[in-house]
Structures are given as structure tokens and as C-alpha cells.
Protein backbone atom coordinates (compact mmCIF):
# COMPACT_ATOMS: atom_id res chain seq x y z
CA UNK A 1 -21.76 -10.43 30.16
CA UNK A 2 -20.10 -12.04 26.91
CA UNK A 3 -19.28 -15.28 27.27
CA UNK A 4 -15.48 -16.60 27.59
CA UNK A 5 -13.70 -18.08 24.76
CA UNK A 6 -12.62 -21.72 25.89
CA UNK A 7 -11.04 -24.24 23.51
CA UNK A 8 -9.41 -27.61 24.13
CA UNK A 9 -7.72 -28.04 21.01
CA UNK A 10 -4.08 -28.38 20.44
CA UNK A 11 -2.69 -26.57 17.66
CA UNK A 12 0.58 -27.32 15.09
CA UNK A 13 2.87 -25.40 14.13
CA UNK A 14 3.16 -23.28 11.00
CA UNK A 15 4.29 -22.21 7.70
CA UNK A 16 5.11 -18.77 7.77
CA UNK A 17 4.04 -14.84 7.14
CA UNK A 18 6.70 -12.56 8.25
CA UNK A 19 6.68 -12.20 12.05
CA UNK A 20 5.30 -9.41 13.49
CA UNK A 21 8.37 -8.39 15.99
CA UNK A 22 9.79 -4.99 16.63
CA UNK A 23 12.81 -5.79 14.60
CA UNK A 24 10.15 -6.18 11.77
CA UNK A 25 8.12 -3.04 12.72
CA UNK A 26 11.20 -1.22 12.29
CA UNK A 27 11.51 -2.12 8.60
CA UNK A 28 8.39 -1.71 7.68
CA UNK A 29 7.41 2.02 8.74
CA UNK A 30 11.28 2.78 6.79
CA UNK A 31 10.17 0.82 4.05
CA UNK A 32 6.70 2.74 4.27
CA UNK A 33 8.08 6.05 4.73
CA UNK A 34 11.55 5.86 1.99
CA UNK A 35 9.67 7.19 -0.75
CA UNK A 36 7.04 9.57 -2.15
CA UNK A 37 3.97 8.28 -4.40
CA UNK A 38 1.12 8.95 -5.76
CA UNK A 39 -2.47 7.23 -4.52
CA UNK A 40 -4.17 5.09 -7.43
CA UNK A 41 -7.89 4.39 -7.35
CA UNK A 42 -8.56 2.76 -4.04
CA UNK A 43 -12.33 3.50 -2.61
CA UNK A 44 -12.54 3.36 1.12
CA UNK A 45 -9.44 2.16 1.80
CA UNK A 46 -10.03 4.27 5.41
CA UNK A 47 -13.59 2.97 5.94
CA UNK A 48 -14.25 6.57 5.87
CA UNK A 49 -17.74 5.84 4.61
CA UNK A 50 -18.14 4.19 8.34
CA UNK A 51 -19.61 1.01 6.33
CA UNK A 52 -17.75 -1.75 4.41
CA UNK A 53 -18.14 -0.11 1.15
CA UNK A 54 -15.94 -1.62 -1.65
CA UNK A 55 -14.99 -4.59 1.21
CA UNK A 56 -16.49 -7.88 1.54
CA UNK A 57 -16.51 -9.59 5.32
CA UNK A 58 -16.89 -13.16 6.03
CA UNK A 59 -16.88 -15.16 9.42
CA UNK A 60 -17.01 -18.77 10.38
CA UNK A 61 -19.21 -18.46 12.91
CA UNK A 62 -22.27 -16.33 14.24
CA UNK A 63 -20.24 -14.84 17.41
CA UNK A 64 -17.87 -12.30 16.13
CA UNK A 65 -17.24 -10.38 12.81
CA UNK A 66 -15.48 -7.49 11.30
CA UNK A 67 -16.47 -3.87 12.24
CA UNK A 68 -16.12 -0.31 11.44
CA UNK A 69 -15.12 1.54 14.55
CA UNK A 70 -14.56 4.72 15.78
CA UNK A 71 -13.42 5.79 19.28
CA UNK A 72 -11.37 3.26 21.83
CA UNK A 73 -13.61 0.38 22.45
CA UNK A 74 -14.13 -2.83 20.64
CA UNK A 75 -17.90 -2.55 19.53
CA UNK A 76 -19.13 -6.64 20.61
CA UNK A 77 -16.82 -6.41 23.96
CA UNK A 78 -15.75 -2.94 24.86
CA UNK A 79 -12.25 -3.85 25.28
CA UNK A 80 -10.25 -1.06 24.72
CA UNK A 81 -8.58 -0.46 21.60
CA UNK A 82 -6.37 2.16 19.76
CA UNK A 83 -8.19 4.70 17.99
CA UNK A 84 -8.77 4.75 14.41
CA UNK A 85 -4.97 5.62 13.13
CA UNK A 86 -6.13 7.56 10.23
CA UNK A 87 -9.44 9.50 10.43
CA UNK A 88 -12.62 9.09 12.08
CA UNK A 89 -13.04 5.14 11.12
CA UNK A 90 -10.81 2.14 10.92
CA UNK A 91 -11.90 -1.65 10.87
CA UNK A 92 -11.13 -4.38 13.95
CA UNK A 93 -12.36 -7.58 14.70
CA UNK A 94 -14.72 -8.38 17.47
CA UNK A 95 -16.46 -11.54 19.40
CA UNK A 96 -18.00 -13.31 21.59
CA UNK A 97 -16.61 -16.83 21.32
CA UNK A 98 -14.09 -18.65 19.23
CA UNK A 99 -14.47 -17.94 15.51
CA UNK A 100 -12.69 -16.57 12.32
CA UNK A 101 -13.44 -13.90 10.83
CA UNK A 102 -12.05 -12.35 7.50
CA UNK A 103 -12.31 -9.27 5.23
CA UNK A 104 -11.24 -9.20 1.95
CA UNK A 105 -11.19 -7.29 -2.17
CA UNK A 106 -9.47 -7.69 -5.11
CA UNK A 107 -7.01 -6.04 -6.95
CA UNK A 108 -6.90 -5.67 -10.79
CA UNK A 109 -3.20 -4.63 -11.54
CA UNK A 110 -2.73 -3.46 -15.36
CA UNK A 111 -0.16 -5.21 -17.37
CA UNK A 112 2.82 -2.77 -16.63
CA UNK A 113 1.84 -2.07 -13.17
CA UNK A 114 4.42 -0.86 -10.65
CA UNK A 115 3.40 0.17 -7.19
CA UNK A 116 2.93 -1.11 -3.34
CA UNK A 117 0.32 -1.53 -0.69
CA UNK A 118 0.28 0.24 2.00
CA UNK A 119 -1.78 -0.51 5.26
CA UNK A 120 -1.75 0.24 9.08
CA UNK A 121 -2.56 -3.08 10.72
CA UNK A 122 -2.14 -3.35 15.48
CA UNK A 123 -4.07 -5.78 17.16
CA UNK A 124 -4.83 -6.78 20.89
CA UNK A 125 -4.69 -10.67 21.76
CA UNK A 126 -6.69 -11.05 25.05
CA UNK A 127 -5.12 -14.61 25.47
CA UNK A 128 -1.56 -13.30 25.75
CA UNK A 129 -0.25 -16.05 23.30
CA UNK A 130 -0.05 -16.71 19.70
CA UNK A 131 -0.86 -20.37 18.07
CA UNK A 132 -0.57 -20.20 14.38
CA UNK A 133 -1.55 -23.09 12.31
CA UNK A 134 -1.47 -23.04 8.52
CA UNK A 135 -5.54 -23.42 8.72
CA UNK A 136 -8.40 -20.51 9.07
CA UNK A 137 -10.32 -22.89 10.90
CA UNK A 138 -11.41 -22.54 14.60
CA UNK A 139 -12.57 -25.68 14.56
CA UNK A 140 -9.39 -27.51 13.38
CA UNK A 141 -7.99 -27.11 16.61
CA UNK A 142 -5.88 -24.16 18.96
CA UNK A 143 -5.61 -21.48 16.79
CA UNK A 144 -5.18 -17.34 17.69
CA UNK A 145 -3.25 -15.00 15.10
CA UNK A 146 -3.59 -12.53 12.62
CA UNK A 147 -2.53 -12.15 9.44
CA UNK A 148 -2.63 -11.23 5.68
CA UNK A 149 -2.16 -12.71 2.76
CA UNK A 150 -2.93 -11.93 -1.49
CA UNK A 151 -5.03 -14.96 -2.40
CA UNK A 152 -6.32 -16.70 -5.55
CA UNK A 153 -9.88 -14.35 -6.22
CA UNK A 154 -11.25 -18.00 -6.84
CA UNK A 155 -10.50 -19.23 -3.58
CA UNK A 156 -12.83 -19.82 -0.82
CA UNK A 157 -12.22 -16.76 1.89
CA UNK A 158 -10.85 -18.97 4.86
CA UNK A 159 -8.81 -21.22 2.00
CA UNK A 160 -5.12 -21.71 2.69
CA UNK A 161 -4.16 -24.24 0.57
CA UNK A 162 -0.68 -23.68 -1.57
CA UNK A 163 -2.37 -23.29 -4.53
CA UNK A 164 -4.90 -20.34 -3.07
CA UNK A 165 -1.68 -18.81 -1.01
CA UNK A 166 -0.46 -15.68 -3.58
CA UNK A 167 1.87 -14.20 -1.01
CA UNK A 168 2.08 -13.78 2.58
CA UNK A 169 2.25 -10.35 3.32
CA UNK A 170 2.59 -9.97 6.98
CA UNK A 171 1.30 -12.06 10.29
CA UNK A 172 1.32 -12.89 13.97
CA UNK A 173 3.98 -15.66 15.12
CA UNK A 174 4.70 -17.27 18.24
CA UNK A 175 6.38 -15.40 20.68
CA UNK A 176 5.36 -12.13 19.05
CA UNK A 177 3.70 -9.86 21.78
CA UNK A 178 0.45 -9.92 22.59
CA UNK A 179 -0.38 -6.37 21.41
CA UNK A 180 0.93 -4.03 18.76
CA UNK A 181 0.42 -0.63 18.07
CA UNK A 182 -0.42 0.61 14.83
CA UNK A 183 2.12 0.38 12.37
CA UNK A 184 2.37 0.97 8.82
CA UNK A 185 3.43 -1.99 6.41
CA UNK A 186 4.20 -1.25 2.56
CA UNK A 187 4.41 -4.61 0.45
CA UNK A 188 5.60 -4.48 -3.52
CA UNK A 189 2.62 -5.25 -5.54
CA UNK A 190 4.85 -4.89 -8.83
CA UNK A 191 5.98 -8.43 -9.80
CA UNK A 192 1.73 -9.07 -9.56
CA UNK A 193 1.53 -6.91 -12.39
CA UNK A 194 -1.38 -7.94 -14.91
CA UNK A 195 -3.45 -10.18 -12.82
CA UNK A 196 -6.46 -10.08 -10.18
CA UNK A 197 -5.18 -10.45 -6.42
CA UNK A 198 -7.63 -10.83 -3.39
CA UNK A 199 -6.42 -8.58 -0.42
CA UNK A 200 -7.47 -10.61 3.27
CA UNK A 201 -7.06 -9.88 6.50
CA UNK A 202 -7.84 -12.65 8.41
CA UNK A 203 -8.10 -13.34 12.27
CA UNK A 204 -8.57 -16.59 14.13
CA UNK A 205 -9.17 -17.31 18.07
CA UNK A 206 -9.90 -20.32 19.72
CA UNK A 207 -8.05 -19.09 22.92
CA UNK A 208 -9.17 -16.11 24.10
CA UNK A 209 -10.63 -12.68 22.71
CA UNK A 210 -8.83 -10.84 19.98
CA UNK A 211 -8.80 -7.72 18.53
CA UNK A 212 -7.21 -7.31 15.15
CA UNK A 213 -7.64 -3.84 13.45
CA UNK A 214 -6.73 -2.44 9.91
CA UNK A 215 -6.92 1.09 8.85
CA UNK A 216 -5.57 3.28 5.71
CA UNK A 217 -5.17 0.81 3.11
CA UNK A 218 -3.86 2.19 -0.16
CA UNK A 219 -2.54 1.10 -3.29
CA UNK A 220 0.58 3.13 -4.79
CA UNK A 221 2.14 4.62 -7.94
CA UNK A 222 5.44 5.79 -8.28
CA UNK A 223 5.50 9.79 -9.12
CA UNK A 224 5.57 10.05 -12.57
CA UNK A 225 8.72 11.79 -13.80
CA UNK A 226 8.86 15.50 -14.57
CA UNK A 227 8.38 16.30 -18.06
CA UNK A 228 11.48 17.63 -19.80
CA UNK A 229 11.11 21.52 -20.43
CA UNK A 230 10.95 22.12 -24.32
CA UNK A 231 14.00 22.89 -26.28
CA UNK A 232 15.01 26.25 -26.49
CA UNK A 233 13.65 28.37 -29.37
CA UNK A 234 15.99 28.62 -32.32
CA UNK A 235 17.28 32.11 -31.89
CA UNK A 236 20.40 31.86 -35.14
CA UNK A 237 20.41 34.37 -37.80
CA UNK A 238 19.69 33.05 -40.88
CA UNK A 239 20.68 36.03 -42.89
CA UNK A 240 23.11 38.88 -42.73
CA UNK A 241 20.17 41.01 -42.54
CA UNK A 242 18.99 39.61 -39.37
CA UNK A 243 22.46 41.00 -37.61
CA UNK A 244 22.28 44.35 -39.02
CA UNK A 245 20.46 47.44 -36.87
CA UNK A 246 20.82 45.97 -33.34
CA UNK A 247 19.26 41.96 -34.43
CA UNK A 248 22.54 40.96 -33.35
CA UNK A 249 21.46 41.21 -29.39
CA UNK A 250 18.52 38.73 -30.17
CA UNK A 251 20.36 36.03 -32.11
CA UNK A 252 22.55 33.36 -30.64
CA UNK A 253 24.81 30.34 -32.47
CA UNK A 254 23.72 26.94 -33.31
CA UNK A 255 24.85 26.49 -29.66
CA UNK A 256 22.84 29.12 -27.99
CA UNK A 257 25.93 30.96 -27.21
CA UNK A 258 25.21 34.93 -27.77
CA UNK A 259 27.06 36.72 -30.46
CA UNK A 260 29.76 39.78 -29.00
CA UNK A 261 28.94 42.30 -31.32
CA UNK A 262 27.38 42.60 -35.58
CA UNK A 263 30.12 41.53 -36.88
CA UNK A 264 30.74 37.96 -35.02
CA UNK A 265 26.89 37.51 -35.87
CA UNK A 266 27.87 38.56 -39.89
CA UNK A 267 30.65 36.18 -39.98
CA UNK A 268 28.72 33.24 -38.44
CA UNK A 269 25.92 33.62 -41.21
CA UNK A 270 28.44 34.04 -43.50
CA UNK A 271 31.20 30.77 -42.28
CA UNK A 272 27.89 28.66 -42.16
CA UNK A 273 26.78 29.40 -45.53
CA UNK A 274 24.02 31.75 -44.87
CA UNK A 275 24.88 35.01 -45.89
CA UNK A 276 21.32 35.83 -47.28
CA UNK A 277 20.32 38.69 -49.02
CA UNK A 278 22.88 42.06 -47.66
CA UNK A 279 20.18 44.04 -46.95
């Protein structure tokens, strides 16, 4: 039988990712779903490979870790747990006993870069309450959230000093409930444009056993626009010649505007200088 998580630390309270409250839910999946774009290079961003291919893992202790699931139950516990949102694998968090445990790439935007992240993200928080310090660190007292963040690429993985902290993206809060569902989250990468980011998920719990799972992450490009049809073929006479016989029903103005009969096409040669050879 796994062993309980116990902890008899007291936690503080904390700066803050956006809260993760129905309100919030709301915005995202419109925010996810307002517009059409194109996928950029993003390998595994489904853990379709059933492996952590592309992803790096780290955990502060030797009781739980990140997984690559499939089916309903947590792989360490057997808790059950939504079902991969998107295809046969998705990622959660498992243990048995306090830890941390976070998984984490980088992002190399081009100069010019405009796009978003995208990302399913639900969870299951066995302890029914959230505590969420600005610290990674089970050992720095009560501590049981979930959330993500773009980091320095130089930082350590469980680092949340100012100077590491890019951007909160999204995160567990108190009073948030204890479970979510999955639910899409799209998050401007744009103004990031030209530099290296580092991607984490990260989930702490001193308090009792959490599940926090990821699935479908993908980085955006806007479509590209449609390229402008090419200009009409120049269809004016250039010589009276050209009107004579029937050419007349082929040839158009400067405008594009299709002459009536021989002699409007004649007399537009003729106004604009063109009269040509007369036979």
C-alpha cells in the first residue's frame, strides 16, 4: 500500500500565476478556440511517442515523478484520472510521498516571431486544498499546487527567483477546486520574440497526493495571408489592326472594360495614340 503523504509545515502565501477558477477556464478555451493557426515545429508535444521524447523531467525527491499515461489511472497510485485529452498518451504527475516534480523544454523564438502556446493542463489534488508558496520546494514548508511558468533556460528547474521567473502562465490558487477537468489554455508567446524560453510545468505536494496532467502542447503561427491573384493579362489593342476581323471581342481598355463593337476599339487605339499600322 503507498504510503500517506504527511507534512507539518506551514506554508506563506504567494505571488501569483493566474488562478485557475471557472471564471478563468471560461477565457481561456475562448481565447484558445477565437482563431485559426497553423502548428510550427513542436515534436511530441502529445507524448505520442509514449516516452518523454524532446522533454526533460526533474523531481526533488525519489517518491514521485512525471509519467506518460494512457488509460484512467495514475501509474505510482492508481487513482483515477481523466484520460489522455488528446490521443492515446498525455503526461501527469504521480507519488508516493511529498515531493516536486517538474517537466520542462525550451523554446527558440526567431526574431520576428508571432504566435501562442497552446496546452491542455486538469489536475486532481487528493488533499482537497491548495497552499501556494512562491518556492518549488517540499521541504520549505506546506506546499500543494500546480502551475506553469516560461523560465530563464539558465535557471535551475525548481528556481523561482524574480530573475529566473519569465512569465507566469497559468497556476493553482487558494480556494481554487480541488480538481479540474481538462481545459485548454492559449498564452501569447509574441512579445518573447527572438530569445530562448524554458516551458515548466511544475507540481508540488507536501499535503496529500496530487495528480497534475498536461497533454497537447503546441506552439502556433498565425495563417499566413492568401497570396494576391496576379494582375490581369493586358488584353488593349495596340494597333488598329488588332480591332479589325473580329480582334475587337478579345481586347479590352486600359481599364479592362470590353470594347462595344470595331469601331469603339479603332477610336481607343487611335485617342491614345496608337493607331499602328491600318492594316
Amino acid at each position: 500500500m503507498s504510503r500517506p503523504i504527511k507534512s507539518t509545515f506551514s506554508g506563506a502565501a504567494a505571488p501569483t500565476p493566474r488562478r485557475a477558477s471557472a471564471a478563468l477556464a471560461a477565457l481561456l478555451l475562448i481565447a484558445a478556440l477565437a482563431a485559426p493557426a497553423e502548428a510550427a515545429s513542436f515534436d511530441n508535444g502529445d507524448f505520442e511517442t509514449g516516452d518523454f521524447t524532446g522533454w526533460t523531467t526533474a523531481q526533488a525527491n525519489a517518491d514521485g515523478e512525471w509519467f506518460v499515461y494512457s488509460g484512467t489511472s495514475a501509474p505510482l497510485t492508481g487513482r483515477v484520472i481523466p484520460a489522455p485529452p488528446q490521443g492515446a498518451f498525455a503526461a501527469v504527475t504521480d507519488q508516493a510521498d511529498a515531493g516536486s516534480q517538474v517537466l520542462y523544454r525550451d523554446l527558440s523564438l526567431e526574431p520576428g516571431f508571432t504566435g501562442s502556446l497552446s496546452f491542455e493542463w486538469y489536475y486532481a489534488n487528493r488533499a482537497g486544498v491548495f497552499v501556494t508558496p512562491a518556492s518549488l520546494d517540499p521541504a520549505a514548508g506546506s506546499n500543494q499546487q500546480y502551475r506553469v511558468d516560461l523560465v530563464s533556460p539558465s535557471a535551475s528547474p525548481f528556481s523561482m527567483a524574480p530573475g529566473d521567473l519569465i512569465a507566469p502562465i497559468v497556476g493553482t490558487q487558494v480556494g481554487d477546486p480541488a480538481s479540474l477537468a481538462p481545459t485548454p489554455v492559449s498564452f501569447d508567446l509574441t512579445p518573447f520574440a527572438g530569445t530562448t524560453v524554458r516551458l515548466r510545468f511544475a507540481a508540488v505536494e507536501t499535503n496529500g497526493y496530487f495528480q497534475a496532467g498536461v497533454d497537447a502542447v503546441a506552439v502556433s503561427i498565425p495563417p499566413s495571408p492568401p497570396t494576391p491573384p496576379d494582375p490581369p493579362a493586358n488584353t488593349s489593342p495596340t494597333s488598329i489592326a488588332q480591332c479589325k476581323n473580329g480582334g475587337w471581342h478579345e481586347k479590352t481598355d486600359s481599364q479592362g472594360h470590353p470594347f462595344g463593337n470595331q469601331g469603339q476599339c479603332v477610336s481607343w487605339v487611335a485617342a491614345a495614340g496608337r493607331s499602328g499600322p491600318k492594316s
